[in-house]
C-alpha atoms as a PDB file:
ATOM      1  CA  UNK A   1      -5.009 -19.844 -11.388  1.00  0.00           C
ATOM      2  CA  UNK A   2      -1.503 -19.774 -11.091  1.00  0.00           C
ATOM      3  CA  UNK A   3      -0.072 -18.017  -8.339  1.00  0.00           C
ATOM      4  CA  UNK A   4       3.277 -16.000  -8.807  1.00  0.00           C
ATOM      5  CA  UNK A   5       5.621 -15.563  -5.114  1.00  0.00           C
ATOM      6  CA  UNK A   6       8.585 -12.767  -5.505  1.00  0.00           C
ATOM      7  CA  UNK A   7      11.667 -14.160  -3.506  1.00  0.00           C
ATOM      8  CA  UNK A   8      11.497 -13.263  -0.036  1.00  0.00           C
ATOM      9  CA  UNK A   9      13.016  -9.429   1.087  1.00  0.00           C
ATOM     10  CA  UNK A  10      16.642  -9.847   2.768  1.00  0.00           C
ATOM     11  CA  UNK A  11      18.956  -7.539   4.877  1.00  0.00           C
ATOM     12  CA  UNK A  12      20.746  -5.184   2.856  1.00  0.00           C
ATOM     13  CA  UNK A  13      17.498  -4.912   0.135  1.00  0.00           C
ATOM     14  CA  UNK A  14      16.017  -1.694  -0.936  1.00  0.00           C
ATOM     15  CA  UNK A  15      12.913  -0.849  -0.197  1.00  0.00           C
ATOM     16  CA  UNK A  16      11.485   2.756  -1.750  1.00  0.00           C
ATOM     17  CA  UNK A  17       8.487   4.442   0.158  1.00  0.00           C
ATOM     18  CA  UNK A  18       5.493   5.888  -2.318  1.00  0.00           C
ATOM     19  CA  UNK A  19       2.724   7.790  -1.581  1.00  0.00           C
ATOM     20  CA  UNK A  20      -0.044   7.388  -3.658  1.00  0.00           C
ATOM     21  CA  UNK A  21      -2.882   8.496  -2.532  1.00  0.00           C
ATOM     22  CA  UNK A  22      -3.296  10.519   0.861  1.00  0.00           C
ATOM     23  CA  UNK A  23      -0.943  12.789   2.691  1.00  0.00           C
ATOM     24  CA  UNK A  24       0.500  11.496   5.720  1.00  0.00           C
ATOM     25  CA  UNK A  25       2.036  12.445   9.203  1.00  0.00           C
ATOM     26  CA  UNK A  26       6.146  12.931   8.663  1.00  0.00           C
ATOM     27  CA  UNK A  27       6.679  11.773  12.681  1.00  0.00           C
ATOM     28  CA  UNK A  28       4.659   8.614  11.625  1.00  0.00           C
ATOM     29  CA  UNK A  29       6.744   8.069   8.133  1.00  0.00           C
ATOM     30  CA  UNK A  30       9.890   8.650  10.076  1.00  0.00           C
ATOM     31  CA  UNK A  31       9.341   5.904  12.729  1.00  0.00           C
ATOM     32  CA  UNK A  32       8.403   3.477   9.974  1.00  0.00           C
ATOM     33  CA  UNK A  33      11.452   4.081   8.008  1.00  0.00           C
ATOM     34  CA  UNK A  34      13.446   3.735  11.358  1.00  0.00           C
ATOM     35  CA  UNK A  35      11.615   0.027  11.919  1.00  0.00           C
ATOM     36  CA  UNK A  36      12.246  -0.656   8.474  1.00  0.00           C
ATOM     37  CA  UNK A  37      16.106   0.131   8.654  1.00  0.00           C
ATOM     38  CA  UNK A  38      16.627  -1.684  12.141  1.00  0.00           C
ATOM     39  CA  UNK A  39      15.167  -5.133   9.873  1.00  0.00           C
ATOM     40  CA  UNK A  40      18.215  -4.138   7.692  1.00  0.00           C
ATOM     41  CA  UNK A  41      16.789  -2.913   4.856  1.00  0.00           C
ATOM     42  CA  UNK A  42      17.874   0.175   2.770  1.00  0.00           C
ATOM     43  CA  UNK A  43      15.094   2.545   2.576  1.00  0.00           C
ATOM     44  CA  UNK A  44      14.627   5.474   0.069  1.00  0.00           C
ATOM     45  CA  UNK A  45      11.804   7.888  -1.117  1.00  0.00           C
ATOM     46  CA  UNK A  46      11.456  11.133  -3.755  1.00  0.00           C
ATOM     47  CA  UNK A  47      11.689  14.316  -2.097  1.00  0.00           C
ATOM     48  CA  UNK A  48       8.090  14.967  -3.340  1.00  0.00           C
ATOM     49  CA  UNK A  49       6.563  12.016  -0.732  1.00  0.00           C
ATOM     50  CA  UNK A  50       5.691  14.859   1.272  1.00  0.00           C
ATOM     51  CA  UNK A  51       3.647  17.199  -0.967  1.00  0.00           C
ATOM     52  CA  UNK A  52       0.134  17.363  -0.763  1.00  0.00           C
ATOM     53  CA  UNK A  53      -2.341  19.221  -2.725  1.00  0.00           C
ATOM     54  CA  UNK A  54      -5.713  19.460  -0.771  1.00  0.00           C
ATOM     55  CA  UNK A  55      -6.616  16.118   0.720  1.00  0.00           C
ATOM     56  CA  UNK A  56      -4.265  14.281  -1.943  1.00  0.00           C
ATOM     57  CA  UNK A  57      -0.940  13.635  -2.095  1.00  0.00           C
ATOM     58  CA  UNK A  58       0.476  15.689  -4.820  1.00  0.00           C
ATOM     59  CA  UNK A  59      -0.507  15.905  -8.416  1.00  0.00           C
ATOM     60  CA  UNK A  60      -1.818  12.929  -9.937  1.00  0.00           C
ATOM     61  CA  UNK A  61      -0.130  13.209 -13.350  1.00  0.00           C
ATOM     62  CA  UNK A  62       3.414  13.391 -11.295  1.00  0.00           C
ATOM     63  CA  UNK A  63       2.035  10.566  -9.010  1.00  0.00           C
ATOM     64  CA  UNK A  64       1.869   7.954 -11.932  1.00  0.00           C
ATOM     65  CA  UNK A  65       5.469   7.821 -13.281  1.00  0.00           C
ATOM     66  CA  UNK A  66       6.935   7.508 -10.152  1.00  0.00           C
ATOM     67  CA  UNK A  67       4.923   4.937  -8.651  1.00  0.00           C
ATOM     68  CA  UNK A  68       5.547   2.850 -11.897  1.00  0.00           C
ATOM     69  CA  UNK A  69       9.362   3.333 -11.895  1.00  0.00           C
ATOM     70  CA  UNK A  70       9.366   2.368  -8.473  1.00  0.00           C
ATOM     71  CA  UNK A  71       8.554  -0.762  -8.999  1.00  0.00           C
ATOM     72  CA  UNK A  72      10.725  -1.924 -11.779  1.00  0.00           C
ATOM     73  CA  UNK A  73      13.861  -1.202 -10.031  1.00  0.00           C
END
């Protein structure tokens, strides 16, 4: 099997926050970002990180294109 390794993160790289599955605590989410931004990293999420339907976070038809075009960036 061959394994694939994506270069290393560095200072100054973006990182963009997803959530795709549960809701989550906003004090907790803010911390992290605040840990991830003292590494030196550029952090950035959709305003719709935060909705929640039920138990779930969001819709799950929204939830797909998102999480995909996070990733190719």
């Amino acid at each position: 099997m061959i394994r694939i390794r994506p270069p290393a993160l560095r200072r100054g790289d973006l990182i963009r926050v997803i959530a795709p599955a549960s809701p989550f605590d906003r004090g907790r989410f803010d911390k992290g970002v605040k840990v991830l931004e003292s590494l030196g990293f550029r952090v950035a999420w959709r305003p719709d990180v935060f909705s929640a339907t039920g138990y779930v976070a969001g819709d799950d038809v929204p939830a797909i294109g998102p999480a995909a075009g996070q990733v190719v960036e």
